[in-house]
Protein backbone atom coordinates (compact mmCIF):
# COMPACT_ATOMS: atom_id res chain seq x y z
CA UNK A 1 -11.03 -5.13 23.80
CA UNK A 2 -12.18 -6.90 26.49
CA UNK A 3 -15.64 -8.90 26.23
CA UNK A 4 -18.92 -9.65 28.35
CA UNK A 5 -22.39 -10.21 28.16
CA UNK A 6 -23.24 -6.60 27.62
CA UNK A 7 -22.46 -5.40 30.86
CA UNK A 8 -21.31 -2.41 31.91
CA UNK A 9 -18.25 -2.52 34.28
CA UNK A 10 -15.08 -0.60 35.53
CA UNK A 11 -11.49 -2.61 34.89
CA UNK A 12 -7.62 -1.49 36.01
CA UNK A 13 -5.62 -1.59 32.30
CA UNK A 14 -1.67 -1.32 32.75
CA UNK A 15 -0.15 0.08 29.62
CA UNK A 16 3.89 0.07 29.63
CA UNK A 17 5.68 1.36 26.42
CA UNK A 18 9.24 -0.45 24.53
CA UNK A 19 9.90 -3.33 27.63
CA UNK A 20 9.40 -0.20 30.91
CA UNK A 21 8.28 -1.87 33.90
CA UNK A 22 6.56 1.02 35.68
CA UNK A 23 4.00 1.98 33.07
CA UNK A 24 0.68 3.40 33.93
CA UNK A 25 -2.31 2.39 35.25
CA UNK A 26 -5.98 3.48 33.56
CA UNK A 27 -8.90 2.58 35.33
CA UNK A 28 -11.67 2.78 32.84
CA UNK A 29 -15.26 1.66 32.02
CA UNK A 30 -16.41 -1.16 29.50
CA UNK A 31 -19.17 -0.43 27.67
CA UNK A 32 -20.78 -3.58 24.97
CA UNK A 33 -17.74 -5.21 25.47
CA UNK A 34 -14.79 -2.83 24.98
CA UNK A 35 -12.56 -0.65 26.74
CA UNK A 36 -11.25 2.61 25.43
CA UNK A 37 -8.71 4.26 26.73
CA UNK A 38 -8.83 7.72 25.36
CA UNK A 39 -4.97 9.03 25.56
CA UNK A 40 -1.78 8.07 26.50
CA UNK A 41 1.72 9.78 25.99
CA UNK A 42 4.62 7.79 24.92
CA UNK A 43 7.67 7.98 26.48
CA UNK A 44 11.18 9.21 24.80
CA UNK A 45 8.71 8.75 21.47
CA UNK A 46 10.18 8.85 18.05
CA UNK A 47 8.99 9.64 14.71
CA UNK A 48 8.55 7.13 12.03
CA UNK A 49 9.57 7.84 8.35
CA UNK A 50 11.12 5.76 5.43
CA UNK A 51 14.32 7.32 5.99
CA UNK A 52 14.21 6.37 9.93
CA UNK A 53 11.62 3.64 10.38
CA UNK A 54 11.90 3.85 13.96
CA UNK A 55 8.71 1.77 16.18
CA UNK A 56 7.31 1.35 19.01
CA UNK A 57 6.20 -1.40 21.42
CA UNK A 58 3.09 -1.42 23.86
CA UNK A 59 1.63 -3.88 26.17
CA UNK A 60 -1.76 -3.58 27.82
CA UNK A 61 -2.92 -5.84 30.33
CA UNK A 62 -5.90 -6.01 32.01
CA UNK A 63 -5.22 -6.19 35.95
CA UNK A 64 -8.48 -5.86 38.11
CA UNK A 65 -9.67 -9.84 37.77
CA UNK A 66 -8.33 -10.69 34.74
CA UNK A 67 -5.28 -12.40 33.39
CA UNK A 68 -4.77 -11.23 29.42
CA UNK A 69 -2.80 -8.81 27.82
CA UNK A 70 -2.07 -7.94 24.28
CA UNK A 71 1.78 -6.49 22.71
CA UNK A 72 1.58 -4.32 20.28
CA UNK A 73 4.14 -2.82 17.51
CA UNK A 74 3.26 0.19 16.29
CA UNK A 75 5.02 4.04 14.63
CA UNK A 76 4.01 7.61 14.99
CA UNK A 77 3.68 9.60 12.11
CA UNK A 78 2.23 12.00 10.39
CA UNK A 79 0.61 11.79 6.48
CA UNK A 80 -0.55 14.36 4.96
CA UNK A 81 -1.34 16.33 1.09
CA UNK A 82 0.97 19.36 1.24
CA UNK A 83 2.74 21.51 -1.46
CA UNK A 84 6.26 20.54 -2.09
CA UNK A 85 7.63 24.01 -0.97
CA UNK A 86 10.71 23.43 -4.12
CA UNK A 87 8.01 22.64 -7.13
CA UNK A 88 4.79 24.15 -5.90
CA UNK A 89 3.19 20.71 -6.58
CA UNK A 90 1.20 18.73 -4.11
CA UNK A 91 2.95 15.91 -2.89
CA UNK A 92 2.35 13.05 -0.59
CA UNK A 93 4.13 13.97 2.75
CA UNK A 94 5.24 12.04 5.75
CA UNK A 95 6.00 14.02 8.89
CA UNK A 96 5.70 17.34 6.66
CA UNK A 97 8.18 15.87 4.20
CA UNK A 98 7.20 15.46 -0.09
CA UNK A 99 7.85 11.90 -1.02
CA UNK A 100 8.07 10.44 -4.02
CA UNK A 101 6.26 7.09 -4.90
CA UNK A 102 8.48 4.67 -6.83
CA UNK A 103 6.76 1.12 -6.72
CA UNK A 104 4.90 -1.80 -8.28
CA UNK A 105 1.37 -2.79 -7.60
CA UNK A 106 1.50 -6.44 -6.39
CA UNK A 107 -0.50 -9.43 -5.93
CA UNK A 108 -0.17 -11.95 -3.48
CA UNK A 109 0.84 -14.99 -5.05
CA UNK A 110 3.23 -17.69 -6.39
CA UNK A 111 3.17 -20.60 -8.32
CA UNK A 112 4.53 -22.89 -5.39
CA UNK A 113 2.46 -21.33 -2.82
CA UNK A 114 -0.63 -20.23 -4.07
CA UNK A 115 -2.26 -17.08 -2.53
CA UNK A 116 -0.29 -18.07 0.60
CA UNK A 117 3.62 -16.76 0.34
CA UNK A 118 5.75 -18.21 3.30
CA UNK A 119 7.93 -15.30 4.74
CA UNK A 120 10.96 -16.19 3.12
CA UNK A 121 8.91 -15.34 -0.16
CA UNK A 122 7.97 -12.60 1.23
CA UNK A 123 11.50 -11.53 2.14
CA UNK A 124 12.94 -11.90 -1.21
CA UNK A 125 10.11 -9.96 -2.41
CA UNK A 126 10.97 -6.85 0.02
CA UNK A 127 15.00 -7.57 -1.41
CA UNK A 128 13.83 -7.19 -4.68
CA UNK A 129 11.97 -4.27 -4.29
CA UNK A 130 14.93 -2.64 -2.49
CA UNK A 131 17.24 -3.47 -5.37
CA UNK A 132 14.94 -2.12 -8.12
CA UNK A 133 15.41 1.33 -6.32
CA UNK A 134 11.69 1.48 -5.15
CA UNK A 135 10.41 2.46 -1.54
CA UNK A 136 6.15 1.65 -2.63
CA UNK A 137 3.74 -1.36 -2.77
CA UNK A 138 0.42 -0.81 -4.19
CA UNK A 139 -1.18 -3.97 -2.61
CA UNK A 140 -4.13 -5.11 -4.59
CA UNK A 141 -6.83 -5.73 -4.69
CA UNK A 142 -7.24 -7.13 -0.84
CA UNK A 143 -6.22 -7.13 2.41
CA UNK A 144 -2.36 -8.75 2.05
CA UNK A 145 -0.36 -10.85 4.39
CA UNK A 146 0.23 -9.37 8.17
CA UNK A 147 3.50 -10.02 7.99
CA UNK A 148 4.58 -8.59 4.67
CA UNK A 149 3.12 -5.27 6.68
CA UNK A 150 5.36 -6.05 9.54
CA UNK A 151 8.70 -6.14 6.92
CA UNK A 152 7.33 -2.87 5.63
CA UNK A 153 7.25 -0.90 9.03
CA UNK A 154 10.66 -2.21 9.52
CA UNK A 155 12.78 -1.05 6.71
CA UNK A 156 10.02 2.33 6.07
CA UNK A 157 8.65 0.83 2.49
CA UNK A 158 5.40 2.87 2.20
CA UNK A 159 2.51 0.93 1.34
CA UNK A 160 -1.36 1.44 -0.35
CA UNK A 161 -3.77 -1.03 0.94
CA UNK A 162 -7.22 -1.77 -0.53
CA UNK A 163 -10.25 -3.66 0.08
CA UNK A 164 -12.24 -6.28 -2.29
CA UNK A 165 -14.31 -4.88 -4.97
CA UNK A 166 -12.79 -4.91 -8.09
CA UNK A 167 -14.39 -3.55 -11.32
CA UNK A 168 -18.19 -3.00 -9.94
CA UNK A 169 -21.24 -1.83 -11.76
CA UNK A 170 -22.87 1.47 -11.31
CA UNK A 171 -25.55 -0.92 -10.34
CA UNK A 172 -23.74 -3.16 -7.89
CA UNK A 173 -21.58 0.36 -5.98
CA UNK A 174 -24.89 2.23 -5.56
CA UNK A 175 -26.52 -1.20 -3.71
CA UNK A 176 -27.50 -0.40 -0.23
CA UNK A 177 -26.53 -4.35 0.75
CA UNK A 178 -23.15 -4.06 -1.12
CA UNK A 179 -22.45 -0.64 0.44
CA UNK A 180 -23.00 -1.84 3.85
CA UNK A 181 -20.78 -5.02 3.28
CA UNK A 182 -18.06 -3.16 1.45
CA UNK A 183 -18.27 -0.82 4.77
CA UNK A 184 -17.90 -3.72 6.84
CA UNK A 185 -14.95 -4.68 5.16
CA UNK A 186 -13.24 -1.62 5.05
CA UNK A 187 -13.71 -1.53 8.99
CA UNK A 188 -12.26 -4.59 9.06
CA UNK A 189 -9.47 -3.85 7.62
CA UNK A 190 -8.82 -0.69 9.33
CA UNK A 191 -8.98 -3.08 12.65
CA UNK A 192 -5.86 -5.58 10.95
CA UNK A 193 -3.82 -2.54 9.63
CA UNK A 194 -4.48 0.52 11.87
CA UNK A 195 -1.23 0.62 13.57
CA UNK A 196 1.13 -0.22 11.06
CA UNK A 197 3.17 3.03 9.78
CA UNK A 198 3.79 1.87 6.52
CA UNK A 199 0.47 2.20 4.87
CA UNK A 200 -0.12 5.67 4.05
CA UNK A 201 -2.69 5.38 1.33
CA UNK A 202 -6.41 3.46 2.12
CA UNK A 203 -8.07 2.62 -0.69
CA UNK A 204 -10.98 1.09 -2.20
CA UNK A 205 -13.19 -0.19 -5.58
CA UNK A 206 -10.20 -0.77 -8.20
CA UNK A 207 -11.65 0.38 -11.46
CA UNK A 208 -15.59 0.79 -10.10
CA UNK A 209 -18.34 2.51 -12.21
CA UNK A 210 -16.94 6.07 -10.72
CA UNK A 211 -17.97 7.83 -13.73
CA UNK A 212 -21.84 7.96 -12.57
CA UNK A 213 -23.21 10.45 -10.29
CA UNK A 214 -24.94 7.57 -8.72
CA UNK A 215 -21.99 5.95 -7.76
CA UNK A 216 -20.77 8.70 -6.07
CA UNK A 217 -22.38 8.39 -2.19
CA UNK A 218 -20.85 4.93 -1.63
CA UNK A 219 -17.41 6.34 -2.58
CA UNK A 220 -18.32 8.89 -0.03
CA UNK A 221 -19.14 6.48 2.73
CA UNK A 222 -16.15 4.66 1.94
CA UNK A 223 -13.82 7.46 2.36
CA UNK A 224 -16.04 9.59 5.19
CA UNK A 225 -15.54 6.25 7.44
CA UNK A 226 -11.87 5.83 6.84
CA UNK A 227 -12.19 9.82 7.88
CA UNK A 228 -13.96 8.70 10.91
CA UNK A 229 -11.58 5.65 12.04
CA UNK A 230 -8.99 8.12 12.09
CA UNK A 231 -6.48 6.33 10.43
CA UNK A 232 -3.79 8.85 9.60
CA UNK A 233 -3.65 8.14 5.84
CA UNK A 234 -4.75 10.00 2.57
CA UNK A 235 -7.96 8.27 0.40
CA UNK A 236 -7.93 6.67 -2.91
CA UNK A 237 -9.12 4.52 -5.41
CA UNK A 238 -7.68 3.57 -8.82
CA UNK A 239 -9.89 4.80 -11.72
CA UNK A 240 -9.68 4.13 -15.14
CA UNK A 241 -12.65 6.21 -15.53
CA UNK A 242 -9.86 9.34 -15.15
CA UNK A 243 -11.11 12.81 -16.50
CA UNK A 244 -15.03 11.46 -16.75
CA UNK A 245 -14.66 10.20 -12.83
CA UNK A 246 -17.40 11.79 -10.96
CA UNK A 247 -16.73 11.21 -7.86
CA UNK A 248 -13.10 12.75 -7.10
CA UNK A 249 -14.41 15.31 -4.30
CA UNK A 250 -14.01 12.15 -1.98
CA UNK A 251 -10.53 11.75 -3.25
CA UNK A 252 -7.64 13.03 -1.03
CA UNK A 253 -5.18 11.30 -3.73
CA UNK A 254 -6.35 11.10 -7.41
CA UNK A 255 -4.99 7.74 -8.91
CA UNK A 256 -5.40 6.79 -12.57
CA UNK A 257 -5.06 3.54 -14.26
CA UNK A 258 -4.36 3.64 -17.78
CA UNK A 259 -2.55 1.83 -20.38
CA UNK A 260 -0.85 3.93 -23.35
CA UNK A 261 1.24 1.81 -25.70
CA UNK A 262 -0.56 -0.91 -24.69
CA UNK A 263 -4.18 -0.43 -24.80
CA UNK A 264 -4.24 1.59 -27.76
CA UNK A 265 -1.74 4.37 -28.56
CA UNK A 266 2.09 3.98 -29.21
CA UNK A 267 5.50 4.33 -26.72
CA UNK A 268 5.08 7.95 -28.31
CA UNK A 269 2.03 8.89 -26.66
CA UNK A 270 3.15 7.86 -23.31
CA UNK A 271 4.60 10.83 -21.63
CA UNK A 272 1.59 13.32 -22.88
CA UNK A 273 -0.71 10.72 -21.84
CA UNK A 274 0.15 10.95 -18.14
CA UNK A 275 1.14 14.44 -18.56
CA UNK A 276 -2.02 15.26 -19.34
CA UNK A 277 -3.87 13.67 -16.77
CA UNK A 278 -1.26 15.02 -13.86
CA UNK A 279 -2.46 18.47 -15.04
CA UNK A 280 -6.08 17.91 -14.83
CA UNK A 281 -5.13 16.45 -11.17
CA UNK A 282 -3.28 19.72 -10.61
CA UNK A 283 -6.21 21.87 -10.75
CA UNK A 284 -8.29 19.88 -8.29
CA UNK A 285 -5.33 20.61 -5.72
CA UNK A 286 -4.29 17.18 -5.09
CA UNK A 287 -1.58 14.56 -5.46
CA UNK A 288 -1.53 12.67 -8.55
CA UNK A 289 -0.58 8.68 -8.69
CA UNK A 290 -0.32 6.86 -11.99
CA UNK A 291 -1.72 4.05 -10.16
CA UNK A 292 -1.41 1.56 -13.30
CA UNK A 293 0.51 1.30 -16.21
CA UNK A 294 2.47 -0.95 -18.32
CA UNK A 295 3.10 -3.60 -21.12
CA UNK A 296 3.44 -7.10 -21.03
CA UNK A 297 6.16 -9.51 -22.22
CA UNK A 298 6.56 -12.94 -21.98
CA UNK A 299 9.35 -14.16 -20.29
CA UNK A 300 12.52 -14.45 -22.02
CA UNK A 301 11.35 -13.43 -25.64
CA UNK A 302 13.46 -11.48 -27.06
CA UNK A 303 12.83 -9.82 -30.67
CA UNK A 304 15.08 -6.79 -32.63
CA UNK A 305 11.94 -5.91 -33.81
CA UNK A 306 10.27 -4.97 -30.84
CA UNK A 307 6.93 -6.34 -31.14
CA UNK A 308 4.46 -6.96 -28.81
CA UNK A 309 5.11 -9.20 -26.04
CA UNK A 310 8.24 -9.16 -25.71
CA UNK A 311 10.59 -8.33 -23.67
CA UNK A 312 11.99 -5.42 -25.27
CA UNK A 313 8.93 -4.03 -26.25
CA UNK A 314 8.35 -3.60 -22.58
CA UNK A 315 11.31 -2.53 -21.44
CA UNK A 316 10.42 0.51 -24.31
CA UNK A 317 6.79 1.32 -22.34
CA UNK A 318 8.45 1.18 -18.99
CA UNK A 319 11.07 3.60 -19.92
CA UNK A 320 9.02 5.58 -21.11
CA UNK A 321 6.89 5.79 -18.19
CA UNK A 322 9.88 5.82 -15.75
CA UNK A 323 11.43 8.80 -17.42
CA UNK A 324 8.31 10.47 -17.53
CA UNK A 325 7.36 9.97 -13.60
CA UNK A 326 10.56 10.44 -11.89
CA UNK A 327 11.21 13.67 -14.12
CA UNK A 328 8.10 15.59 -13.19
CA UNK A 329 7.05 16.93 -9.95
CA UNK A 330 3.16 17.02 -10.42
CA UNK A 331 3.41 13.31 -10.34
CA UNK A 332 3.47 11.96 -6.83
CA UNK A 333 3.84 8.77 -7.76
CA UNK A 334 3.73 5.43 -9.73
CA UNK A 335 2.75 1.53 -9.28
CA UNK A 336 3.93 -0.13 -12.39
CA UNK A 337 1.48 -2.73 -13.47
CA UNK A 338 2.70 -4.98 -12.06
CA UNK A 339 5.75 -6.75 -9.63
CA UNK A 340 5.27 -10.14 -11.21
CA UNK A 341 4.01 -12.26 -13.34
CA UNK A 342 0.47 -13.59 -11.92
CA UNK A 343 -2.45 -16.48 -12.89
CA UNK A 344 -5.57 -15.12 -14.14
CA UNK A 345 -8.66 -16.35 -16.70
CA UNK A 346 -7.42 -17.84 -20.07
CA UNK A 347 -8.21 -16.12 -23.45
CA UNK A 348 -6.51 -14.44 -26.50
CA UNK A 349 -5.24 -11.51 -24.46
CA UNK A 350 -3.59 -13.71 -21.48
CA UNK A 351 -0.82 -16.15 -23.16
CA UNK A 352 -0.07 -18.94 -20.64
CA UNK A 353 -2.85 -17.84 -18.91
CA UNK A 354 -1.01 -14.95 -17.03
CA UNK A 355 -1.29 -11.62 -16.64
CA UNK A 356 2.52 -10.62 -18.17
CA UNK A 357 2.94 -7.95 -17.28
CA UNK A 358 5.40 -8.13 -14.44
CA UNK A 359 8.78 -7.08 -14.79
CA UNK A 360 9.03 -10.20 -12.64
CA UNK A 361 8.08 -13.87 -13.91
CA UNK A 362 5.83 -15.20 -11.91
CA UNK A 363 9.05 -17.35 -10.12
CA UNK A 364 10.42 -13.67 -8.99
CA UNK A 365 13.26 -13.92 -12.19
CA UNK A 366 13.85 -10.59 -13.76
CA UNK A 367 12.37 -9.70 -17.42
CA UNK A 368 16.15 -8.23 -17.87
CA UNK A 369 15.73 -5.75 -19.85
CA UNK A 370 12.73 -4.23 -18.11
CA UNK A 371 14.09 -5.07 -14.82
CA UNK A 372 17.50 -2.74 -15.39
CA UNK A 373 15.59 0.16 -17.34
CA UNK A 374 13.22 0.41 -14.08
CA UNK A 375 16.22 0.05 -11.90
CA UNK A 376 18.16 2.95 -13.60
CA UNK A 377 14.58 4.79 -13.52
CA UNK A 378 14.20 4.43 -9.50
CA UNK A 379 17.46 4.71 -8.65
CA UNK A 380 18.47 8.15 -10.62
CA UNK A 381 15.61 9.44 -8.07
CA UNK A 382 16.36 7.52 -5.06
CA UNK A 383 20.32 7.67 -5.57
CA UNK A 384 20.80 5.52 -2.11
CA UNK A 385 17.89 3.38 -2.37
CA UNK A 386 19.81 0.39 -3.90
CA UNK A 387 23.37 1.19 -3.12
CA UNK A 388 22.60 -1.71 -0.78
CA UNK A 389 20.47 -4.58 -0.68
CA UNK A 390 18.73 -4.73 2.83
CA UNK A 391 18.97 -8.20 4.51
CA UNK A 392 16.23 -9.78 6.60
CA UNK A 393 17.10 -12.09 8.94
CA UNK A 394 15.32 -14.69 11.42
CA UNK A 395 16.25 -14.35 15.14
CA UNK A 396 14.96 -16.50 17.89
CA UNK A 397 12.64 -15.47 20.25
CA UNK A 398 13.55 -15.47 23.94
CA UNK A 399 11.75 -15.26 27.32
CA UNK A 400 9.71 -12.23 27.74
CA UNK A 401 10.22 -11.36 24.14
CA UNK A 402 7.96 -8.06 23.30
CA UNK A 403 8.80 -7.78 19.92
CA UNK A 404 8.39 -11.42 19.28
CA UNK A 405 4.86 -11.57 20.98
CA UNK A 406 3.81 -8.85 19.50
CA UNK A 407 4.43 -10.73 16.24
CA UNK A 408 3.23 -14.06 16.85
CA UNK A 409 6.74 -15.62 17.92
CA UNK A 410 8.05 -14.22 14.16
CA UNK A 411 11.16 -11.67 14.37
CA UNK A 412 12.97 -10.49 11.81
CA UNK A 413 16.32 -8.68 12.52
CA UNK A 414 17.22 -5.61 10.06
């Protein structure tokens, strides 16, 4: 983008693709400040997919006057709903291909750094991740860190991003004002994220009032304008209003949130529980997430008798979500609630004043139990997925370094 006082102008814009020095020159018109340039064809391009994370790099620099230019990383790819041609089910598909969501939802935080993780945090986070067997982050319930995006491109972990609004009236989502700031946001998100390949799923309102008809035209907006940005991704939101959600026409991914086993209901009722809802899903014609679920435990109890909070109670719940996701095709996916331990409000439900429920404390060290049931979980599905722990490393930068301007001077080496 390239700004003036509202005046309307013509400028030369080189655009050179992964360090070529002949490039192309556009000569196009800025209108209110900005500069499109409409279509451009990437040389020697290759796909990007989990399997074969493969990316891109592309400067732009303005030439007629000016002296800036901006270095981009970015992946081509293709996500889409389709119907896994083995099952019959509708999957989520990269580049035409079913894949299966095996994750965590995750907050941003940690007890030493607050809601500000340094990259080596965010590293070990990745490593983790990779060694539970899972290849998904549902990253809630914001915008994350830049560069945890960046690690994600780079070793294809597929990510859902949301924006803020968290648990909202009926009242408060069917606000004109709030509707036009929540569409702000999402735009601005979309502006931060839009080229990175690893987030496939857009999302907004966690758990909003999505069970009244009135509700329902701001969770149109919201998902007509990611339509309109064009941001190759599928649409969600995580409900807990499930089968009473009115408002699942401007779904292209149903996700639920629910809690069976913990929020009423035993480690029995588990696998009919989300059973059950992945059928209703199937009948709408779309993929089905279990975008929550889970049982807290507080780190390092341990109890033969299995009661609540601890850690073996947990590890129960957990394998008997695992089991239930992995082994059935109508569901696309899961985000275990949640990665790790994290702060919250305190009261009788929230001992130490934590959520629990992460299969991580909230100093990244495994709830054991939990941790290996998961990791036998993932990896059954994903056979390769932890056969080896990938390894991020710093390099540094050097003169004329794409990559590393593109990344504000950071590089990691895979």
């Amino acid at each position: 983008h390239t700004h003036t006082h509202m005046q309307e102008f013509r400028i030369d814009l080189f655009s050179a693709f992964d360090g070529d020095t002949q490039g192309q020159v556009y000569s196009e018109v800025v209108m209110n400040g900005i500069a499109v340039i409409t279509e451009v064809t990437v040389p020697n391009h290759k796909l990007w997919s989990p399997q074969m994370p493969q990316l891109h790099l592309v400067q732009i620099s303005a030439i007629s006057g000016f002296n800036d230019s901006v270095v981009v990383r970015f992946g081509i790819r293709e996500v889409s709903s389709c119907k896994d041609s083995k099952t019959g089910s509708m999957a989520v598909c990269v580049n035409e291909q079913p894949i299966k969501l095996l994750g965590f939802s995750k907050h941003d935080m940690h007890p030493a750094f607050g809601i500000s993780l340094p990259d080596q945090q965010l590293i070990q986070d990745i490593q983790l991740l990779k060694q539970l067997g899972g290849n998904y982050y549902r990253l809630v319930h914001y915008p994350h860190n830049p560069h945890l995006l960046d690690m994600c491109d780079k070793l294809g972990i597929l990510l859902w991003q949301e924006t803020l609004g968290w648990g909202l009236s009926e009242s408060m989502i069917a606000n004109p004002t709030i509707r036009t700031q929540l569409l702000h946001d999402l735009g601005e998100m979309v502006n931060n994220t839009f080229n990175h390949p690893s987030v496939i799923i857009w999302a907004f309102l966690n758990e909003g009032a999505s069970d009244h008809t009135d509700s329902c035209e701001t969770y149109k907006a919201l998902s007509n304008r990611y339509k309109e940005l064009n941001v190759n991704g599928l649409v969600s939101w995580a409900s807990n209003r499930k089968t009473n959600d009115k408002c699942l026409e401007a779904a292209e991914v149903v996700s639920f949130n629910s809690y069976p086993g913990w929020y009423g209901g035993s480690v029995n009722d588990i696998p009919s529980t989300i059973l059950g809802e992945a059928e209703f899903v199937a009948q709408l014609g779309k993929p089905f997430i279990k975008s929550e679920i889970g049982a807290g435990a507080i780190p390092g109890w341990q109890d033969p008798m299995n009661g609540f909070w601890t850690e073996n109670y947990q590890s129960l719940v957990l394998g008997a979500v695992t089991k239930t996701v992995v082994s059935n095709s109508t569901i696309t996916g899961v985000s275990l609630w949640q990665f790790c331990d994290t702060r919250t409000k305190p009261g009788i439900e929230r001992p130490r004043a934590f959520n629990n429920k992460g299969i991580l404390d909230e100093h990244r060290r495994p709830k054991q139990t939990s941790f290996l049931i998961v990791q036998m979980a993932y990896t059954s599905f994903n056979h390769t997925a932890a056969s080896s722990v990938t390894q991020l490393t710093y390099r540094t930068p050097q003169n004329n370094d794409l990559e590393a301007e593109s990344r504000k001077t950071l590089v990691w080496t895979v």
